[in-house]
Protein backbone atom coordinates (compact mmCIF):
# COMPACT_ATOMS: atom_id res chain seq x y z
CA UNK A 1 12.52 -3.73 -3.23
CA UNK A 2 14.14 -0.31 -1.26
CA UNK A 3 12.04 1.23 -4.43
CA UNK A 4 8.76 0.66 -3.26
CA UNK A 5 6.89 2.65 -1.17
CA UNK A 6 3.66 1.47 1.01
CA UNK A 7 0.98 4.54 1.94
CA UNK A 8 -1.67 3.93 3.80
CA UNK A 9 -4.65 6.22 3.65
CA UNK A 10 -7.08 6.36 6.87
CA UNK A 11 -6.26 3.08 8.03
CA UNK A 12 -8.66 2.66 11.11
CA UNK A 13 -6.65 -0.37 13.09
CA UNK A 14 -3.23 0.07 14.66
CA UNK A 15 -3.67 -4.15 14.08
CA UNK A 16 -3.68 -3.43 10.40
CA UNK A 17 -0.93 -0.96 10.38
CA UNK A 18 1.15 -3.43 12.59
CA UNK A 19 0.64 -6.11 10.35
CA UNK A 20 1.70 -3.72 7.17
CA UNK A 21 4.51 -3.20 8.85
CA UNK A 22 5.77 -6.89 9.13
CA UNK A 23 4.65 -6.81 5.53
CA UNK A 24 6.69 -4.09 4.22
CA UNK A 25 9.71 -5.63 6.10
CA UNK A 26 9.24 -9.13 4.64
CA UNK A 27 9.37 -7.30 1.19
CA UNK A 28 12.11 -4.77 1.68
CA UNK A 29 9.86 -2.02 1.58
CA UNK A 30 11.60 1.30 1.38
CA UNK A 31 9.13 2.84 3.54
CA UNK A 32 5.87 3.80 4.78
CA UNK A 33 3.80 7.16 4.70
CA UNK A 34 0.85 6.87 6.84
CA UNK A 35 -1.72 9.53 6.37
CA UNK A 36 -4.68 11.08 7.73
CA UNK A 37 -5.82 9.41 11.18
CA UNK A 38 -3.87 6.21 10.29
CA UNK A 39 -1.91 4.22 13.22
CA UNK A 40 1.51 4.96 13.25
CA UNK A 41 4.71 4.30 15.09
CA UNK A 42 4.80 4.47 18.10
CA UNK A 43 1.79 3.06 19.42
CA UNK A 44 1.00 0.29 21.34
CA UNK A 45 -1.38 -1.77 19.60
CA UNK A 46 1.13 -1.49 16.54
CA UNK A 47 3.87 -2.44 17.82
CA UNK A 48 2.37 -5.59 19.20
CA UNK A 49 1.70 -6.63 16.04
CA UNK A 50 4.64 -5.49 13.71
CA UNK A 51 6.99 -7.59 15.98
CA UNK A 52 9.83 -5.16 15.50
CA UNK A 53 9.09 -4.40 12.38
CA UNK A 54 8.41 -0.86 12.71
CA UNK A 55 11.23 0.12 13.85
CA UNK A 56 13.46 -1.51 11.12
CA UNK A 57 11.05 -0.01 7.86
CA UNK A 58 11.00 3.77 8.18
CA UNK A 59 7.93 6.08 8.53
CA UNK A 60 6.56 8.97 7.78
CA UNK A 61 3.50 10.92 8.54
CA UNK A 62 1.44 13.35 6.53
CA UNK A 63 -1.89 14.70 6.62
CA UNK A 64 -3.71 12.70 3.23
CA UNK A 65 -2.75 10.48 0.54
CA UNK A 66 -2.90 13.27 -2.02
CA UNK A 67 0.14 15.17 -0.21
CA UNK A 68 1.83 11.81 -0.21
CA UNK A 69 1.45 11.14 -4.01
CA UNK A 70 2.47 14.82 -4.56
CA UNK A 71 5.31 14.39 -2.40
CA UNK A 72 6.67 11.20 -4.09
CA UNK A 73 6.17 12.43 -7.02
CA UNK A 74 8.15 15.33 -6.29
CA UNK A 75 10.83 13.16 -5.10
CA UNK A 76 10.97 11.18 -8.83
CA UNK A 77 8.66 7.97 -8.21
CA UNK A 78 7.99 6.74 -11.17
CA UNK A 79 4.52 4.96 -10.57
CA UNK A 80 2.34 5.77 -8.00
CA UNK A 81 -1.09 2.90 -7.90
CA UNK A 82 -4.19 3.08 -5.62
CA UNK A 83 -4.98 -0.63 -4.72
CA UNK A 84 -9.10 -0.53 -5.56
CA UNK A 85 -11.70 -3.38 -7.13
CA UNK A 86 -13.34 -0.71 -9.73
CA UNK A 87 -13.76 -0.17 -12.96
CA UNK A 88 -10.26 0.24 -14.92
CA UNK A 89 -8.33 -1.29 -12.19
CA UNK A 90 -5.93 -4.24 -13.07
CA UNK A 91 -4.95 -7.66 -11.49
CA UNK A 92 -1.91 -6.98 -9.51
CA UNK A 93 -0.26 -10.06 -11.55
CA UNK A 94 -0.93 -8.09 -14.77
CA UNK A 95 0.79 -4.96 -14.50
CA UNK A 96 3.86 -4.31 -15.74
CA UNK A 97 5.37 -1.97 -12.78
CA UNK A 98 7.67 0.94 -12.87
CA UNK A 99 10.24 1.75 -9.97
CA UNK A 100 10.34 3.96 -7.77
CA UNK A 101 6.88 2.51 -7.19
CA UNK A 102 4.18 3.26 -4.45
CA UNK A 103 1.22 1.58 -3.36
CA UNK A 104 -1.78 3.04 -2.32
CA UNK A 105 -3.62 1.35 0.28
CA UNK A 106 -7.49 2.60 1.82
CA UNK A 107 -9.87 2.28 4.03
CA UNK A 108 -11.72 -0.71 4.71
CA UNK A 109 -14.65 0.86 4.35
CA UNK A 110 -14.05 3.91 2.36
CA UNK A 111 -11.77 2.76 -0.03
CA UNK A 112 -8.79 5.21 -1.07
CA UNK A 113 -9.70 8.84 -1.39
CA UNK A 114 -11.35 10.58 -4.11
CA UNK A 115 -8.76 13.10 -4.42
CA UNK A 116 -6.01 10.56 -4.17
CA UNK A 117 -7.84 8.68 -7.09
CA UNK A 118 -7.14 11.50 -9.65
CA UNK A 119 -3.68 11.62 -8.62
CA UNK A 120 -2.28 7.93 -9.35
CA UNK A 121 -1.25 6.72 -12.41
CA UNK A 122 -3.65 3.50 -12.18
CA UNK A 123 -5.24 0.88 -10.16
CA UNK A 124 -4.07 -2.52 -9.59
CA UNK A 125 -6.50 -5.16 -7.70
CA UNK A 126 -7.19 -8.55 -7.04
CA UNK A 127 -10.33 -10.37 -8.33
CA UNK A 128 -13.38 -10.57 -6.25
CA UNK A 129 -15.71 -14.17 -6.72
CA UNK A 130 -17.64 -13.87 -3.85
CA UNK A 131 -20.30 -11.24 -2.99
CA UNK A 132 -18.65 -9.53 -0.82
CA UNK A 133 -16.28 -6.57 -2.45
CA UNK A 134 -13.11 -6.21 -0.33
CA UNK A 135 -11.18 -8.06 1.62
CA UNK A 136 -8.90 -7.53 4.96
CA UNK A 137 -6.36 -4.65 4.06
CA UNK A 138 -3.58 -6.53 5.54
CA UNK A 139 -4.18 -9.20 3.35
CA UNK A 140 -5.14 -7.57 0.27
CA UNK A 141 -1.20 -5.55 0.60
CA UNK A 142 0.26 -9.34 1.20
CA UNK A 143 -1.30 -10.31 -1.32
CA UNK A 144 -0.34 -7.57 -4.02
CA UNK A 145 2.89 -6.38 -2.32
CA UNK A 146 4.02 -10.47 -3.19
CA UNK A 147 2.19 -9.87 -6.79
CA UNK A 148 4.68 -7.12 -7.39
CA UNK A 149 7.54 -9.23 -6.28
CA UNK A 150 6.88 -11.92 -8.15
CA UNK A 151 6.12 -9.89 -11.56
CA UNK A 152 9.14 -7.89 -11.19
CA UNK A 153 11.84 -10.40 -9.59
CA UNK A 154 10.94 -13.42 -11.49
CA UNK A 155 8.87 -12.04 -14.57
CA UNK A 156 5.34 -13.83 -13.54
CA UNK A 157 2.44 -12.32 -14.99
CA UNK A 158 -1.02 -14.43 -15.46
C-alpha cells in the first residue's frame, strides 16, 4: 500500500500519533503528514509507542490539513477522504477506493477541519451503535486503514 497516505489533523496525543505510526507500518503506508499542533517525530512520548516505527514510515510536517490535501493533490493523488461519522459519509467497507489515496484523520474532539472538509473528495466511516459518537483515533485508523486493505487487496466489500 506505498499509495496511501495517512494525515493527521490536530492530533492532541504523541500516544496516538505513536500508535499511527505502528499502524501505517503494519499497512505499508507510504507516509505520514502531520499537521497543525500534531505529535511528530521526534518526540519522546511517540517514539515510545511507535516501537521503531517512525523511523521506518516517513514524515512530513505542515501547518493544516487543507495545505496537505492541496499538496497531495498537487502531487497527483487520486482520492483524498476525511474519516468522519456525518451525514454523507460511507462505511469504510463500502467504498470503492482510488490510489494514490489519503486518509484524513481528526481530532478527537474536533473532528477534521472545516476547511479540510470542503477539500476531500468524500467521507468514509465506521458505524456508531452506541451513544457515544467517536471512538479512539488510533483505533478508528486500524480499523479503516485494514477496511481499505481488505476492499482493495482481496475485493471485500459488505
Amino acid at each position: 500500500m506505498k499509495q496511501l497516505c495517512i494525515i493527521l489533523d490536530r492530533l492532541r496525543s504523541a500516544h496516538n500519533t505513536g500508535n499511527i505510526f505502528r499502524i501505517a507500518e503494519a499497512v505499508g503506508a507510504a507516509e505520514i503528514i502531520a499537521c497543525g499542533y500534531t505529535p511528530a517525530p521526534p518526540h519522546p512520548k511517540l517514539e515510545k509507542t511507535a516501537m521503531g516505527a517512525d523511523k521506518m514510515v516517513p514524515c512530513r510536517v505542515m501547518p493544516d490539513s487543507a495545505t496537505a490535501v492541496r499538496t497531495l493533490r498537487a502531487e497527483g493523488y487520486r482520492m483524498i477522504l476525511a474519516a468522519e461519522c456525518m451525514p454523507g459519509s460511507r462505511f469504510a467497507w463500502e467504498m470503492k477506493y482510488e490510489f494514490p489515496l489519503a486518509i484524513v484523520f481528526g481530532n478527537e474532539a474536533l473532528g477534521v477541519a472545516p476547511e479540510t472538509l470542503e477539500l476531500v473528495d468524500g467521507l468514509v466511516s465506521l458505524p456508531m451503535f452506541g451513544e457515544k459518537s467517536s471512538i479512539n483515533v488510533g483505533n478508528s485508523a486500524a480499523a479503516i486503514l485494514y477496511a481499505v486493505i481488505a476492499a482493495t487487496r482481496y475485493g471485500v466489500h459488505v
